[in-house]
N, C-alpha and C. Protein backbone atom coordinates (compact mmCIF):
# COMPACT_ATOMS: atom_id res chain seq x y z
N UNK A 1 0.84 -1.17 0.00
CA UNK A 1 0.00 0.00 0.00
C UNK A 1 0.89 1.24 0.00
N UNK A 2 0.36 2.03 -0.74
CA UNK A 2 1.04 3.13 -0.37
C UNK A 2 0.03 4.33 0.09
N UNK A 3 1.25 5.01 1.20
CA UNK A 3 0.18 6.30 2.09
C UNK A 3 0.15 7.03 1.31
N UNK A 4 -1.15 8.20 1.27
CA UNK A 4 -1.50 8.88 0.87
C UNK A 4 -1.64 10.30 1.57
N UNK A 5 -1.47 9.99 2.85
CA UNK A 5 -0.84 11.15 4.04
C UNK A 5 -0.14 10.30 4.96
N UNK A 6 0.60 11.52 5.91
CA UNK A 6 0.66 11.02 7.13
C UNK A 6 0.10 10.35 8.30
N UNK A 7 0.78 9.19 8.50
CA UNK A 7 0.09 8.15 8.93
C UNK A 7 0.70 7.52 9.98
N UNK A 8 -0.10 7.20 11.23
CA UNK A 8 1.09 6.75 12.78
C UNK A 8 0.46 4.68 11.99
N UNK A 9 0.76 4.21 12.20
CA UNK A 9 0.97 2.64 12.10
C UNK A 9 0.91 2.02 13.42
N UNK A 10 -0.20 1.66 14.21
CA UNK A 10 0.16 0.57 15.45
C UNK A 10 -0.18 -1.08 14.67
N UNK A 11 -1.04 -1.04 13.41
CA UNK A 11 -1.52 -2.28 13.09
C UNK A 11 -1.59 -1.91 11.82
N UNK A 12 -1.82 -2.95 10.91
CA UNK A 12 -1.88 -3.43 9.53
C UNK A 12 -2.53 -4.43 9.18
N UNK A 13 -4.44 -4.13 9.40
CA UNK A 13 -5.12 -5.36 9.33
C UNK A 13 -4.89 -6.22 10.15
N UNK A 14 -4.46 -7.47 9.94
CA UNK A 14 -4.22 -8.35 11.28
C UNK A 14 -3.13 -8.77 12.09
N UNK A 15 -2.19 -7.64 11.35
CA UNK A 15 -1.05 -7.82 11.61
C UNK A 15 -0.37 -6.50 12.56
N UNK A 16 -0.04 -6.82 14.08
CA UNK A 16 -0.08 -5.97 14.70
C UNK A 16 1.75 -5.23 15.29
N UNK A 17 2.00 -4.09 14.90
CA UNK A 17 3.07 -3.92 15.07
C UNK A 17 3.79 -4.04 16.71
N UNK A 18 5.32 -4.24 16.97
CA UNK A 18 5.56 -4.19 17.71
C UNK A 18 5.85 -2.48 18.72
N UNK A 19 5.88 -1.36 17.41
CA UNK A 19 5.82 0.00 18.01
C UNK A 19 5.09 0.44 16.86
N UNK A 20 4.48 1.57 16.95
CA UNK A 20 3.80 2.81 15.82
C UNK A 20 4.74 2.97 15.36
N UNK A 21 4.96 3.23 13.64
CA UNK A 21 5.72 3.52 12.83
C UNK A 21 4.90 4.62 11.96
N UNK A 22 5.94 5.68 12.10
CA UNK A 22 5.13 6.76 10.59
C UNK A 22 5.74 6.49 9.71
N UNK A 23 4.67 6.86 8.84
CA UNK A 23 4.98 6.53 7.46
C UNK A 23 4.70 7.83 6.64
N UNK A 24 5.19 8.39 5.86
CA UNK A 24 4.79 9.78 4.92
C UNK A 24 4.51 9.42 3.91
N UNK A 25 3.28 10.10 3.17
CA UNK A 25 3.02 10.86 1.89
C UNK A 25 4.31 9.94 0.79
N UNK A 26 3.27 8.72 0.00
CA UNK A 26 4.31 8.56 -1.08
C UNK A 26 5.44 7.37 -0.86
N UNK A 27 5.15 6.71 0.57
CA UNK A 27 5.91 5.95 0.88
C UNK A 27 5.11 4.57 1.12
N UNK A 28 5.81 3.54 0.54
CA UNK A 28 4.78 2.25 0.01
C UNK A 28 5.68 0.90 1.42
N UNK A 29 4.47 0.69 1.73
CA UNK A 29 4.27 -0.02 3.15
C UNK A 29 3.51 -1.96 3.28
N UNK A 30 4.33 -3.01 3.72
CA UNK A 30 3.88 -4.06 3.04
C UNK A 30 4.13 -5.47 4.22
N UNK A 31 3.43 -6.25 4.59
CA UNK A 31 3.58 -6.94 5.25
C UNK A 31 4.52 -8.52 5.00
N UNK A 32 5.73 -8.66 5.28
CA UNK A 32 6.54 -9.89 4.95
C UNK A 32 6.26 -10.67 5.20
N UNK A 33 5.71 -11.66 5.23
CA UNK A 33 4.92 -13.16 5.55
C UNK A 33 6.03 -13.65 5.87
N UNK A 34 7.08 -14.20 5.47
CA UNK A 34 8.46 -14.58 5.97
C UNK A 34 8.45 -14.77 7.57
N UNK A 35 8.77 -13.09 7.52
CA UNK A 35 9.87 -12.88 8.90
C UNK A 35 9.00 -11.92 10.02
N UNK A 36 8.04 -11.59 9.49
CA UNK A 36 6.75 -11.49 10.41
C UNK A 36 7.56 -9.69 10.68
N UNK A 37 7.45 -8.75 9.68
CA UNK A 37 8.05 -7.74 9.86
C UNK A 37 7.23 -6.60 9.02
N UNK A 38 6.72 -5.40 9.01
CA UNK A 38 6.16 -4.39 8.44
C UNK A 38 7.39 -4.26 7.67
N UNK A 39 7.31 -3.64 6.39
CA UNK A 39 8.44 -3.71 5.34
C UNK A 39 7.80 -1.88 4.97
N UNK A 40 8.85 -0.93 5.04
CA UNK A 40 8.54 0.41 4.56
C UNK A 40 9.82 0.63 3.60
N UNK A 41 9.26 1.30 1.99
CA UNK A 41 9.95 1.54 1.12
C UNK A 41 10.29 3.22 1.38
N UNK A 42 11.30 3.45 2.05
CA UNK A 42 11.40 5.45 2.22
C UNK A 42 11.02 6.14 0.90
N UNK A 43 11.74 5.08 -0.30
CA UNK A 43 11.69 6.47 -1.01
C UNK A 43 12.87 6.42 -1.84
N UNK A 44 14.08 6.49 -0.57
CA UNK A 44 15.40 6.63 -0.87
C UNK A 44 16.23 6.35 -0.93
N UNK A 45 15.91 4.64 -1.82
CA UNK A 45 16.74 3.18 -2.21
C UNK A 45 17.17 2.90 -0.45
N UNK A 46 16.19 2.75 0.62
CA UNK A 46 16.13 1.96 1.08
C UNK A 46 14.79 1.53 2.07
N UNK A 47 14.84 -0.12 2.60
CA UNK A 47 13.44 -0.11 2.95
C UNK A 47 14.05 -0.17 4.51
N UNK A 48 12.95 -0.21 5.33
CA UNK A 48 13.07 0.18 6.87
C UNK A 48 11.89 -1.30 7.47
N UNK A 49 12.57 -1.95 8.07
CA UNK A 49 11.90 -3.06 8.59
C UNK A 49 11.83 -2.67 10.42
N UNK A 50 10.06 -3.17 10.58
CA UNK A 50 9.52 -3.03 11.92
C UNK A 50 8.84 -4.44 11.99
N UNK A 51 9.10 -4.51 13.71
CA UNK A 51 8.92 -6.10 13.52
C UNK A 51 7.37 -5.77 14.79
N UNK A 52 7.00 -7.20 13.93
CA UNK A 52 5.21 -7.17 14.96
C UNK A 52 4.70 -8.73 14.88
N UNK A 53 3.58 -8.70 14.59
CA UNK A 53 3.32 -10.30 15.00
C UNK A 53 1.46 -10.44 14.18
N UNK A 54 1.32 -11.53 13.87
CA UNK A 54 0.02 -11.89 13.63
C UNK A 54 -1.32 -12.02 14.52
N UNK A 55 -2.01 -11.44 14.37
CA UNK A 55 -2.74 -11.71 15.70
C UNK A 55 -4.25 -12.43 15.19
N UNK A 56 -3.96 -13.78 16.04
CA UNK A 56 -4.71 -14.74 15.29
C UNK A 56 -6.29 -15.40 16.45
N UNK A 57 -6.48 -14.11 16.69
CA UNK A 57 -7.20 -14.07 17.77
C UNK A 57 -9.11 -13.88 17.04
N UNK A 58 -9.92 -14.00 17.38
CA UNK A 58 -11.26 -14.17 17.28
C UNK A 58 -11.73 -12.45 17.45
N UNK A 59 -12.27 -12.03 16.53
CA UNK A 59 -12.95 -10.91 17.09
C UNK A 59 -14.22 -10.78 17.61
N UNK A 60 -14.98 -10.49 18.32
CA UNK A 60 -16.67 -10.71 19.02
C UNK A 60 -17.82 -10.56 18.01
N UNK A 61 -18.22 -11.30 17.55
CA UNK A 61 -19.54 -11.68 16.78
C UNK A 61 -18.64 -12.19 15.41
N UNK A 62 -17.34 -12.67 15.41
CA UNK A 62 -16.35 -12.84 13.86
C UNK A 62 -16.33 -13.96 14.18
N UNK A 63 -16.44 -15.39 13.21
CA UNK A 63 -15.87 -16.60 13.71
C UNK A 63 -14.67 -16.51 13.36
């Protein structure tokens, strides 16, 4: 995905970070199935890895 503004990051769908990460305007943001890590492209030939976890938990009235 990429942001479209400024944006604080605690989660990513079901995938929940280990800290809030910002992300700016233009900067493309992606979840690694691998290594269980938020993957952020800056921009500026390089990416910035934040590590978090799956959360494989039930939500209330969700099977």
């Amino acid at each position: 995905m990429t942001a479209d503004r400024l944006v604080l990051l605690n989660q990513v769908e079901w995938f929940h970070l280990d800290r809030p990460v910002l992300v700016w305007p233009g900067q493309t943001y992606w979840v690694d199935r691998d290594t269980d890590e938020l993957c952020l492209d800056r921009g500026d030939a390089r990416i910035t890895r934040a590590s978090g976890g799956v959360c494989r938990c039930r939500r209330r009235g969700r099977p």
